[in-house]
Protein backbone atom coordinates (compact mmCIF):
# COMPACT_ATOMS: atom_id res chain seq x y z
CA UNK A 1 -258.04 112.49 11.48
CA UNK A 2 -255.68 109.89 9.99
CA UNK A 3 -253.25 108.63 12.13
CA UNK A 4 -249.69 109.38 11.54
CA UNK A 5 -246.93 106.62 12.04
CA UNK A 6 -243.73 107.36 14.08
CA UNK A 7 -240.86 106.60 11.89
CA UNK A 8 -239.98 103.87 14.14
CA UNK A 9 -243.28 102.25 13.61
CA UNK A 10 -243.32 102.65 9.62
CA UNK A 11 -239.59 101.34 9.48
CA UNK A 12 -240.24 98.02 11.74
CA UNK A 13 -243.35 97.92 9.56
CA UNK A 14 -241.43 97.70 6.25
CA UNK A 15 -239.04 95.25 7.83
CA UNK A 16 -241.38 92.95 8.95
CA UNK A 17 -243.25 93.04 5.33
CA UNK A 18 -240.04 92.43 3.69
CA UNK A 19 -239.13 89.57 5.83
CA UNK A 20 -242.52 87.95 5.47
CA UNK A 21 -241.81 88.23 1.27
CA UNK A 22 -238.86 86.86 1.47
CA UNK A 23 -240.07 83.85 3.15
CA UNK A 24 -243.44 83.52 0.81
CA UNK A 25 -245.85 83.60 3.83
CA UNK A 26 -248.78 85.78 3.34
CA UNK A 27 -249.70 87.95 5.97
CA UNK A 28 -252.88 85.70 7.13
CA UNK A 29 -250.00 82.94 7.38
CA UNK A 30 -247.98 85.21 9.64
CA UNK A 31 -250.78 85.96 11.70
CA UNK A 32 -251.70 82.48 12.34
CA UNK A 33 -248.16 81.27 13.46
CA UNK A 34 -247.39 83.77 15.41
CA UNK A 35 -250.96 83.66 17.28
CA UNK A 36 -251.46 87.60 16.54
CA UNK A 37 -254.42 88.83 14.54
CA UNK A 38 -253.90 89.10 10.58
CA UNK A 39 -255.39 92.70 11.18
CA UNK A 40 -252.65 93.91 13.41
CA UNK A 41 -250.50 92.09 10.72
CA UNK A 42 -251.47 94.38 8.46
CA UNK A 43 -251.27 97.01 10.66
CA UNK A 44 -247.87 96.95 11.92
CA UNK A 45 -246.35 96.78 7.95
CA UNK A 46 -248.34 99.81 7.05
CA UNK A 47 -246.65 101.65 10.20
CA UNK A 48 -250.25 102.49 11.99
CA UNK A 49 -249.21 100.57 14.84
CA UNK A 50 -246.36 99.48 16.86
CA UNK A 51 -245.67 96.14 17.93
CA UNK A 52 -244.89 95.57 21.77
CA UNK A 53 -241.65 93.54 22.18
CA UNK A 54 -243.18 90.37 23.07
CA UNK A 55 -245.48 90.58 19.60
CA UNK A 56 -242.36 91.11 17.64
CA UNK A 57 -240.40 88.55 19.14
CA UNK A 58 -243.94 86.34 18.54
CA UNK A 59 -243.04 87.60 14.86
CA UNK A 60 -239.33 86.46 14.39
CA UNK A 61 -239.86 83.27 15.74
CA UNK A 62 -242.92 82.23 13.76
CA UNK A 63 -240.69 83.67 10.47
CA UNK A 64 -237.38 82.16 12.00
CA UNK A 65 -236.29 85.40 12.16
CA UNK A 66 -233.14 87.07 14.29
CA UNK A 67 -235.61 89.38 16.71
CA UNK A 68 -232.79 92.56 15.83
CA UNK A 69 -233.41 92.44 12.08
CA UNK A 70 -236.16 94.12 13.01
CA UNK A 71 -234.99 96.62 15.03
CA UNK A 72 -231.83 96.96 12.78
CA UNK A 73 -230.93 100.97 12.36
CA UNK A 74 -233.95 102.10 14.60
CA UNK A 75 -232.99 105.22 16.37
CA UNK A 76 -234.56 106.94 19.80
CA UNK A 77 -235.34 110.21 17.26
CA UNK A 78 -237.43 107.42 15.24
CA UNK A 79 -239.71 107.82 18.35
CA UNK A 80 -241.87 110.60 18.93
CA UNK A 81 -241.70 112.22 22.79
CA UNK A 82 -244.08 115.02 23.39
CA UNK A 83 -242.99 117.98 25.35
CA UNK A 84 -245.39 116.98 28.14
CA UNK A 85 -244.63 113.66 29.27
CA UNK A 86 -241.21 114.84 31.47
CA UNK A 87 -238.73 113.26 29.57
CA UNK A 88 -235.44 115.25 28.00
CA UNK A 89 -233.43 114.51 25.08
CA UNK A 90 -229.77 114.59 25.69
CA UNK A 91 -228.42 116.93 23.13
């Protein structure tokens, strides 16, 4: 089964591919400054995977980079909670 992406995921994703274009580095460039693997690279801008906070601030420093243009209009419903883990949504 193909995994899904949490909106949060595919929308840092996108932001991180856009700010890599806009600087003309290619992801395998990316990868190597900010001493990641080009495979989770690739995997964080398609939105399979999230990146933990220290691998995104890894990211915006390697691409010079403000670390909240990343996280720039992410929301808490961007992030999935299942009804098992104990947590409640205020609402």
């Amino acid at each position: 089964m193909p995994r899904v992406p949490s909106p949060a995921a595919a929308h840092i994703g996108e932001r991180i591919r856009t700010a890599r274009e806009s600087s003309t580095m290619t992801q395998d460039q990316l990868a190597v400054r900010a001493d990641i693997d080009s495979s989770n690279v690739r995997a964080y801008e398609s939105g399979r995977a999230m990146p933990s906070i220290h691998t995104l601030l890894r990211i915006a420093i390697a691409m010079r980079t403000p670390i909240d243009y990343f996280l720039k209009d992410v929301t808490l419903e961007m992030f999935p909670v299942s009804s098992s883990d104990g947590r409640r949504r205020a609402g």
